[in-house]
Protein backbone atom coordinates (compact mmCIF):
# COMPACT_ATOMS: atom_id res chain seq x y z
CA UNK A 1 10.99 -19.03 -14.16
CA UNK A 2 12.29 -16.86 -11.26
CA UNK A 3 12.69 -13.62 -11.53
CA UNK A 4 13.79 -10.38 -9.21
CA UNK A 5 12.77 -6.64 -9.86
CA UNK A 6 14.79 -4.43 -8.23
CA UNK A 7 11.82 -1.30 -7.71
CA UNK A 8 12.56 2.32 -8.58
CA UNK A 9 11.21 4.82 -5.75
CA UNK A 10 9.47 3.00 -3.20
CA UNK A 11 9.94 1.62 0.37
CA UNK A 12 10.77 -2.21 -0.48
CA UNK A 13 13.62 -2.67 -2.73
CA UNK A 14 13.41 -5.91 -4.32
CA UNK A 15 10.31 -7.93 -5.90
CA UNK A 16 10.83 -11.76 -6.22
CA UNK A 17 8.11 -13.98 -8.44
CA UNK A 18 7.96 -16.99 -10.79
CA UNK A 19 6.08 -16.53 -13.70
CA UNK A 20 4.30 -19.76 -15.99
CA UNK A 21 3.85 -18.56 -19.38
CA UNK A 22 1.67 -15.62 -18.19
CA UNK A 23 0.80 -16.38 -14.82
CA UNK A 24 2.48 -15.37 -11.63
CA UNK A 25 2.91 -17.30 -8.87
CA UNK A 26 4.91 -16.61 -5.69
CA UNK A 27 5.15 -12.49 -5.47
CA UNK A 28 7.53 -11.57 -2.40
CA UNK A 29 8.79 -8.26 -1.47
CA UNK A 30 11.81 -7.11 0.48
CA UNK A 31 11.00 -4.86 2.55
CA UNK A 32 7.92 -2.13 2.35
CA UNK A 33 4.83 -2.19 4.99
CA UNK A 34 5.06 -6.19 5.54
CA UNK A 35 1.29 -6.87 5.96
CA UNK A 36 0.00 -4.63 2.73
CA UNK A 37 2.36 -6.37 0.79
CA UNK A 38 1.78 -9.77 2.08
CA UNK A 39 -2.20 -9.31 1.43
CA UNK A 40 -1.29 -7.87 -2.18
CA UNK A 41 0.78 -11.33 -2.81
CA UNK A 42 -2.06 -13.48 -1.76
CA UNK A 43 -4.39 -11.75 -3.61
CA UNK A 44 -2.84 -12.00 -7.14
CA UNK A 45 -1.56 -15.22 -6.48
CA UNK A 46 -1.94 -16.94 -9.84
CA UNK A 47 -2.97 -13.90 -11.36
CA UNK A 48 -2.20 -13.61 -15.29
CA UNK A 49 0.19 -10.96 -16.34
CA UNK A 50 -2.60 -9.02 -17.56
CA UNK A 51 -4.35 -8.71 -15.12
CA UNK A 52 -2.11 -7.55 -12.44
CA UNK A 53 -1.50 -4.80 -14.68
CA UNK A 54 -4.84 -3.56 -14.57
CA UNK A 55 -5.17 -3.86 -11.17
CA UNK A 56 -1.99 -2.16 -9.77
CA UNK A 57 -0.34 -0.12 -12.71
CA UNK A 58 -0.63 4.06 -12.35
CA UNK A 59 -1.24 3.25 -8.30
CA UNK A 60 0.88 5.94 -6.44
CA UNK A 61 1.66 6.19 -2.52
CA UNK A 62 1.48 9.16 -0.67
CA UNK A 63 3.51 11.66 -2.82
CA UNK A 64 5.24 9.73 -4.92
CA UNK A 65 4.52 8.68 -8.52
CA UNK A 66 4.69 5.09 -8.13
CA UNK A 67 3.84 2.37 -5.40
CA UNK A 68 4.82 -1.30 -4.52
CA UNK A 69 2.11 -2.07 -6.45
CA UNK A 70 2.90 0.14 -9.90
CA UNK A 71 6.49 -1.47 -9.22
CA UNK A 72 5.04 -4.83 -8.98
CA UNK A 73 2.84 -4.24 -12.38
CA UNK A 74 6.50 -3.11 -13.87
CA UNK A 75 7.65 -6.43 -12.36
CA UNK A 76 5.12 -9.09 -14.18
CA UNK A 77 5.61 -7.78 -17.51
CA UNK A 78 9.60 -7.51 -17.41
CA UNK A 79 9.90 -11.07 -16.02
CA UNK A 80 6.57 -12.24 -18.88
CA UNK A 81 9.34 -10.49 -21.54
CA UNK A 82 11.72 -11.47 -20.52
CA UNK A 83 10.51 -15.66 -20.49
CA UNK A 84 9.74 -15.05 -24.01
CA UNK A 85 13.46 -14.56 -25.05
């Protein structure tokens, strides 16, 4: 299933993914610092809901009380949720 995240406080604005049952495949974000954000969509590539939680939920940037990658954790379990309904 596709699905988009539009993020809450941080530089890119939109998160795009497919999600399997709980694994995420695909991870693309619109705009943000292009190369972190590239390496952070290769590297969970596949990843299970789960576990992209764990990694990247509670991670803040500079002074702000969320990150690309919190949004991103925010992300995986709306679009898992929401593939259940």
């Amino acid at each position: 299933m596709k699905y988009s995240y539009k993020t809450k406080g941080t530089c890119s604005g939109l998160i795009q993914l497919d999600i399997e049952g709980d694994t995420v495949h695909n991870i693309k974000f619109l705009g943000g610092c292009e190369g972190n954000l590239k390496t952070i969509s290769i590297l969970l590539e596949g990843s299970k809901v789960n576990e992209v939680e764990q990694k990247c939920k509670g991670i803040t940037c500079g002074g702000r009380s969320t990150s690309c990658a919190d949004q991103l954790a925010h992300a995986v379990r709306e679009a898992y949720n929401a593939s259940l309904s």
